[in-house]
Protein backbone atom coordinates (compact mmCIF):
# COMPACT_ATOMS: atom_id res chain seq x y z
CA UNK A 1 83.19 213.00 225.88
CA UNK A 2 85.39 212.66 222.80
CA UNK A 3 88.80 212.81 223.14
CA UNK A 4 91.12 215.79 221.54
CA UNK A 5 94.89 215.39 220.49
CA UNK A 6 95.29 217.06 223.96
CA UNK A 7 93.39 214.71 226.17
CA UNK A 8 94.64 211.68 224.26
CA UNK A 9 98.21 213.10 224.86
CA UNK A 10 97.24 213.50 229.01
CA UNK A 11 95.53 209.93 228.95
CA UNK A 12 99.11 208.65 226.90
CA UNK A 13 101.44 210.43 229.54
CA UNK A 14 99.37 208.39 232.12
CA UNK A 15 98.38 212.20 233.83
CA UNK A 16 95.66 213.12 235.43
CA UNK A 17 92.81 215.71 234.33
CA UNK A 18 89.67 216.64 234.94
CA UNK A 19 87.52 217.96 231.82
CA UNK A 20 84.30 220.14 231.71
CA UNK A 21 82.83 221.24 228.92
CA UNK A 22 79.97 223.92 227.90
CA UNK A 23 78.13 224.77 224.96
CA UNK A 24 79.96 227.52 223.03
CA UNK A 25 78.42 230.18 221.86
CA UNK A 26 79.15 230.40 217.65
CA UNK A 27 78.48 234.14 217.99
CA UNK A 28 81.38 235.16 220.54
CA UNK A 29 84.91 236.14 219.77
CA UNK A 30 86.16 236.24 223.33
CA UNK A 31 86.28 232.85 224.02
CA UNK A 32 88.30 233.43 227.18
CA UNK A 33 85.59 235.86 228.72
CA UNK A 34 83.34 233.09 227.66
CA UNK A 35 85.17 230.28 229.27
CA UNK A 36 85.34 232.66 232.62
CA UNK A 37 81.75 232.52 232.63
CA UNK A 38 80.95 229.29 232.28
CA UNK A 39 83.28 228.14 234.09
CA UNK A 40 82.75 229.92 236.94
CA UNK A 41 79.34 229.32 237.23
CA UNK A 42 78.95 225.64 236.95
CA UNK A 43 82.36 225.16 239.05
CA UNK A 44 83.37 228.29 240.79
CA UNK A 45 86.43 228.46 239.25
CA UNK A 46 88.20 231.53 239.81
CA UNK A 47 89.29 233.43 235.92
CA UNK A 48 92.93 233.50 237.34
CA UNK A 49 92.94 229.61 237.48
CA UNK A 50 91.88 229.92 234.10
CA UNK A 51 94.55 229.82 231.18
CA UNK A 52 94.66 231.09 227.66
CA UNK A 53 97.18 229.45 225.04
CA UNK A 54 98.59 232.37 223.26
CA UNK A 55 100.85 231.05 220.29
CA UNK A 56 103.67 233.38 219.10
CA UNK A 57 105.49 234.55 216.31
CA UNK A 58 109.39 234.06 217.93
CA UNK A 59 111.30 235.01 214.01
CA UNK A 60 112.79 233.01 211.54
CA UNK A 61 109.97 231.09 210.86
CA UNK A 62 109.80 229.78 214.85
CA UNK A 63 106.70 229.56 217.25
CA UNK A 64 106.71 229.30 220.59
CA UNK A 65 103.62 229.32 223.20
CA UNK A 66 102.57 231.23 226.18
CA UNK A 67 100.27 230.23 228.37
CA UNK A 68 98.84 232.41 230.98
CA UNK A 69 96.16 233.44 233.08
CA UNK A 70 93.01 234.70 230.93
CA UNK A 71 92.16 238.26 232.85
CA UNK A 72 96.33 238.90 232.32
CA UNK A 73 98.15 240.36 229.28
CA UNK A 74 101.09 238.92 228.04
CA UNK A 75 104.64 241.02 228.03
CA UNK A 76 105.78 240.08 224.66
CA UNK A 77 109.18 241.28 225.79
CA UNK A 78 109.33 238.37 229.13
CA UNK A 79 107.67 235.74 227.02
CA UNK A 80 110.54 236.56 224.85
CA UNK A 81 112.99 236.50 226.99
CA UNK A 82 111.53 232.99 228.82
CA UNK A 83 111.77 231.66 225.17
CA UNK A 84 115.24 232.62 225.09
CA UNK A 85 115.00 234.42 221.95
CA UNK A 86 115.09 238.47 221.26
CA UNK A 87 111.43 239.48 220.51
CA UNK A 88 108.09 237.84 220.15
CA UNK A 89 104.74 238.78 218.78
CA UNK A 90 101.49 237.15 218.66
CA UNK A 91 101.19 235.12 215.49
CA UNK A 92 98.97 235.09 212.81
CA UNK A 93 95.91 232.81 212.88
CA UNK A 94 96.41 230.52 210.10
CA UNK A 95 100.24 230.14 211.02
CA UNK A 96 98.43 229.02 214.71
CA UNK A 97 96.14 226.26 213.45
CA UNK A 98 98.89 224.76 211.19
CA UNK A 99 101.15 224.05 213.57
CA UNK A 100 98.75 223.07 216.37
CA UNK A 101 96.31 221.61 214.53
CA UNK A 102 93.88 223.82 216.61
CA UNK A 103 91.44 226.47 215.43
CA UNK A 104 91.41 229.87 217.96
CA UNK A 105 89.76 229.46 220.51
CA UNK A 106 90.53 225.85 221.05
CA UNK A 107 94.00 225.92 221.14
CA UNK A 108 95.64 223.96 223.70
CA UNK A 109 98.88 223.83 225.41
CA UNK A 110 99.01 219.86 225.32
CA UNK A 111 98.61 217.69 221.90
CA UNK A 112 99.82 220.31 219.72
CA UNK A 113 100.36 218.60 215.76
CA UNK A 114 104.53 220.63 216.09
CA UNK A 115 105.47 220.44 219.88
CA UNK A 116 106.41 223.96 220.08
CA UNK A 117 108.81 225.38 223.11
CA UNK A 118 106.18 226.74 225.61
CA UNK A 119 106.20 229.00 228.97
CA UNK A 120 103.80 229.01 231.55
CA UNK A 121 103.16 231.90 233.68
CA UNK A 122 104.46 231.44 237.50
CA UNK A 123 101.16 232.36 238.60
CA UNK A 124 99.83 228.51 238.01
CA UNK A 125 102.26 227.78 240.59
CA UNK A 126 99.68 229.01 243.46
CA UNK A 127 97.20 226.57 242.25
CA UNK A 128 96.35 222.60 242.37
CA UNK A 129 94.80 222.84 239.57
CA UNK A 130 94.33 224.86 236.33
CA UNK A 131 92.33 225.39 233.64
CA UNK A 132 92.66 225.38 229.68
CA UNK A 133 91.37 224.37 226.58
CA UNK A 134 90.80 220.65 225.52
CA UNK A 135 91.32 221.29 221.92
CA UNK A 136 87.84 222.62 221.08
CA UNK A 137 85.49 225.48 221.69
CA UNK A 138 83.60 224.77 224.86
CA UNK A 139 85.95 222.27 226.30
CA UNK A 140 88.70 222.81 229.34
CA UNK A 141 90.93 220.63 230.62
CA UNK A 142 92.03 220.41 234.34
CA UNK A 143 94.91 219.44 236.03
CA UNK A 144 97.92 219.99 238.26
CA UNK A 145 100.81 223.17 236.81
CA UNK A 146 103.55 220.71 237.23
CA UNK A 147 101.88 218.30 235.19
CA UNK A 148 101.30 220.75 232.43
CA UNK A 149 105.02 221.37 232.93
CA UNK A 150 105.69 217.96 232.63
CA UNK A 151 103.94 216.83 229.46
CA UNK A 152 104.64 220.32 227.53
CA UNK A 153 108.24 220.42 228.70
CA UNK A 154 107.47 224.01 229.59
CA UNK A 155 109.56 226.59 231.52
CA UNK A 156 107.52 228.38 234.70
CA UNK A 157 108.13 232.17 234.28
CA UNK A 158 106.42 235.79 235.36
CA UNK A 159 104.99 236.77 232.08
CA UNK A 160 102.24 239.12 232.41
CA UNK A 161 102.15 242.91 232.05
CA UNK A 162 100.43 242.38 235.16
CA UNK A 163 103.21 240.75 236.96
């Protein structure tokens, strides 16, 4: 395995992770649909214990993360509102990858190039461990919510449309 900015930033913060990756497919867009599948069939993991890393567009030239369960949408308006700031929209690609350093689909939550202010959805909170990307197509990263918490500094709020 070669290490990403994320899982050098894990191994750094002395936390623990688990990592699995799977070949991506260069011809799908839905790279959270595909991580469902793989993941689920080579681990059983359920798709709610596996997150997406949704960067956002918070005004004034700010970003700010979300980070929630891939079958959920995100409520733009309580992502917002976690991020203590008065609306939010997703952000535009190449704004994304400049200040992550991460190209879609890869974007992780941990090892990002700006640390940007980040919210996890309280959903993580029924797990031991949850899923998300590495820092490259094809690669998740494992561990416990808090730690994510921990090393991202984020706040724990209900975020989804769904919940």
């Amino acid at each position: 395995m070669s290490a990403t900015p994320a899982t050098a930033a894990l191994q750094a913060a002395g936390v623990p992770f688990e990592v699995h990756q799977y070949r991506h497919d260069r011809r799908s867009t839905d790279y959270g649909a595909e991580a469902i599948a793989q993941m689920g069939t080579a681990l059983g993991v359920a798709p709610e214990q596996i997150f997406k890393t949704l960067v956002l567009d918070l005004g004034e030239r700010r970003l700010g993360v979300a980070v929630i369960p891939v079958p959920a949408r995100l409520s733009l308006k309580a992502a917002a509102k976690a991020l203590g700031v008065r609306r939010a929209e997703l952000a535009q690609p190449a704004a994304v990858t400049r200040a992550t350093g991460y190209v879609l689909g890869g974007v992780s939550p941990v090892g990002q190039r700006t640390a940007l202010p980040t919210v996890l959805d309280d959903s993580s909170r029924q797990y031991e461990l949850i899923w998300c990307s590495a820092g490259r197509r094809g690669m998740e990263i494992g561990l416990a919510p808090d730690d994510l918490v921990a090393v991202t500094g984020a706040a724990i709020a209900a975020i989804t449309a769904d919940g």
